[in-house]
C-alpha atoms as a PDB file:
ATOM      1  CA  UNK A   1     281.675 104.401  38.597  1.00  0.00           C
ATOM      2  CA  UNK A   2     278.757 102.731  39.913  1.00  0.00           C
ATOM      3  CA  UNK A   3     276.127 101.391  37.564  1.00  0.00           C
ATOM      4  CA  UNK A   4     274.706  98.484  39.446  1.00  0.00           C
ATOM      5  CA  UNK A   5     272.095  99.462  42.106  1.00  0.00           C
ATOM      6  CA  UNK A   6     272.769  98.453  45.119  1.00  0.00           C
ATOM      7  CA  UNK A   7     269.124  97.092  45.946  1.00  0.00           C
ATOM      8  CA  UNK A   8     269.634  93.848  43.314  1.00  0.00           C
ATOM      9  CA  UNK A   9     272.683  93.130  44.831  1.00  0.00           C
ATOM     10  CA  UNK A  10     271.305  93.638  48.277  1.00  0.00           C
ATOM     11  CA  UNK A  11     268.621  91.108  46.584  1.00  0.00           C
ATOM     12  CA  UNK A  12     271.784  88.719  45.249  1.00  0.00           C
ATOM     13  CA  UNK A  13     273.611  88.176  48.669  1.00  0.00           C
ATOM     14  CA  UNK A  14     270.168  87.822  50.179  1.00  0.00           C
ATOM     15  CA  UNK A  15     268.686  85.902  47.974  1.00  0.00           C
ATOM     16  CA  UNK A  16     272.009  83.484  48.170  1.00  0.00           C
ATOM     17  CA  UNK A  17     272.284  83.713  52.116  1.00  0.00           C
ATOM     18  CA  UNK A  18     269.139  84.584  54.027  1.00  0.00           C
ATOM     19  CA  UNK A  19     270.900  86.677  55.945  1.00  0.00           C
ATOM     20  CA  UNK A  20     270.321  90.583  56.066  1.00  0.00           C
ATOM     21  CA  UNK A  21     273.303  92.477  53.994  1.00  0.00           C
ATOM     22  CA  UNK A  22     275.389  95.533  55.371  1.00  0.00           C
ATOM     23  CA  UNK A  23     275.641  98.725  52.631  1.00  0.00           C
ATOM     24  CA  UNK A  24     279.612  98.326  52.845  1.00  0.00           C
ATOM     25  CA  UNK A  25     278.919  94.302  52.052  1.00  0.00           C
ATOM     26  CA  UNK A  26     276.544  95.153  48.780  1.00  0.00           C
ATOM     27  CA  UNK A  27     278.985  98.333  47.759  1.00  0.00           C
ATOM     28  CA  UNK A  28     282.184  96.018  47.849  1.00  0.00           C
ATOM     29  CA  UNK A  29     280.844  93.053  45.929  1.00  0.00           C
ATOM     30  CA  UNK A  30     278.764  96.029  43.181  1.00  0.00           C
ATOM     31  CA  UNK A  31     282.700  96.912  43.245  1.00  0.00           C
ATOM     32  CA  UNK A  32     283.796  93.785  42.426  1.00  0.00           C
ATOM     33  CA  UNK A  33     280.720  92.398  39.936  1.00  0.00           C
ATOM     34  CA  UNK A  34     281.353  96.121  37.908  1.00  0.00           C
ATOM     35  CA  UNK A  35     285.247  94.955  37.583  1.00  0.00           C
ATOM     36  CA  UNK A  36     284.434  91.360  36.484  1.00  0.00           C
ATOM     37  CA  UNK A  37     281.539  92.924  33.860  1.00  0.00           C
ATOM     38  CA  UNK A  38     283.985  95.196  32.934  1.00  0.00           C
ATOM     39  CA  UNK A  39     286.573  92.480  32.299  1.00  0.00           C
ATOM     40  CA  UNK A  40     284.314  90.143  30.076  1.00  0.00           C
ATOM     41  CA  UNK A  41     283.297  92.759  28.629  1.00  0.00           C
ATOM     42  CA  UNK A  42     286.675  93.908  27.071  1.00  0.00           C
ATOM     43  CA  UNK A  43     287.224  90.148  26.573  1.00  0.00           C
ATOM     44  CA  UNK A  44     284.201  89.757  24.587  1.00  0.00           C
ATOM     45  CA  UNK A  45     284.577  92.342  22.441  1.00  0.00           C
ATOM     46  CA  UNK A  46     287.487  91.003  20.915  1.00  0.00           C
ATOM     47  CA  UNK A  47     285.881  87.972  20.338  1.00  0.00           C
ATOM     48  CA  UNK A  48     283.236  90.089  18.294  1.00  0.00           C
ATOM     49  CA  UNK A  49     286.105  91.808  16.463  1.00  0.00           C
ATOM     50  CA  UNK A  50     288.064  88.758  15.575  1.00  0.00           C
ATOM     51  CA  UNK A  51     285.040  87.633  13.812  1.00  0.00           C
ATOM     52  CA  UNK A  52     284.578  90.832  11.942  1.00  0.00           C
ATOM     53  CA  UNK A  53     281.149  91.934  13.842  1.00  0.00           C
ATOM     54  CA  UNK A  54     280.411  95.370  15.623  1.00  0.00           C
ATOM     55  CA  UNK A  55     278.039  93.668  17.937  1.00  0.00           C
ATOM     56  CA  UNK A  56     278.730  91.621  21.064  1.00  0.00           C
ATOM     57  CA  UNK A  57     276.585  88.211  21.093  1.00  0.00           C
ATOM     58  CA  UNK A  58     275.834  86.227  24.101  1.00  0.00           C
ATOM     59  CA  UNK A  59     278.161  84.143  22.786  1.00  0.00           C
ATOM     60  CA  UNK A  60     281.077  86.170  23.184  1.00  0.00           C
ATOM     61  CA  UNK A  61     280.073  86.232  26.397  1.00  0.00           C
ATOM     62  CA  UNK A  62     279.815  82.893  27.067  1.00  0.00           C
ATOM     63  CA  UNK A  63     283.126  82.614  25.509  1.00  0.00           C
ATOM     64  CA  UNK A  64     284.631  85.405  27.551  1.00  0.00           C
ATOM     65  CA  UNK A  65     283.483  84.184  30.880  1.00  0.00           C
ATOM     66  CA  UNK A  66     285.095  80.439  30.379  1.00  0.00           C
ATOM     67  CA  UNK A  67     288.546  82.254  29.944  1.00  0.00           C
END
């Protein structure tokens, strides 16, 4: 399931390094970055619930990535 292109996080590692970025290296941290989203995600939403909302605020997310 990938939903992150993998230009921007071509961009990312660049961006961060200098150094030029194999496909494999940009498709194994999209991997990762999609699992961790996915993650706060869930983690966020019950945040949102537990406060009786349908919508997920950036605080929930803020929330959900200190956990």
């Amino acid at each position: 399931m990938v939903e992150l292109p993998l230009a921007a996080v071509d961009r990312i590692i660049r961006k961060a390094t200098g150094i030029r970025v194999s496909e494999e290296a940009a498709k194994a941290l999209t991997d990762y970055l999609e699992e961790v989203g996915m993650n706060v995600s869930r983690e966020a939403s019950v945040y949102a619930k537990h406060a009786n909302r349908k919508t997920i605020t950036d605080a929930d997310i803020r929330l959900a990535t200190k956990k």
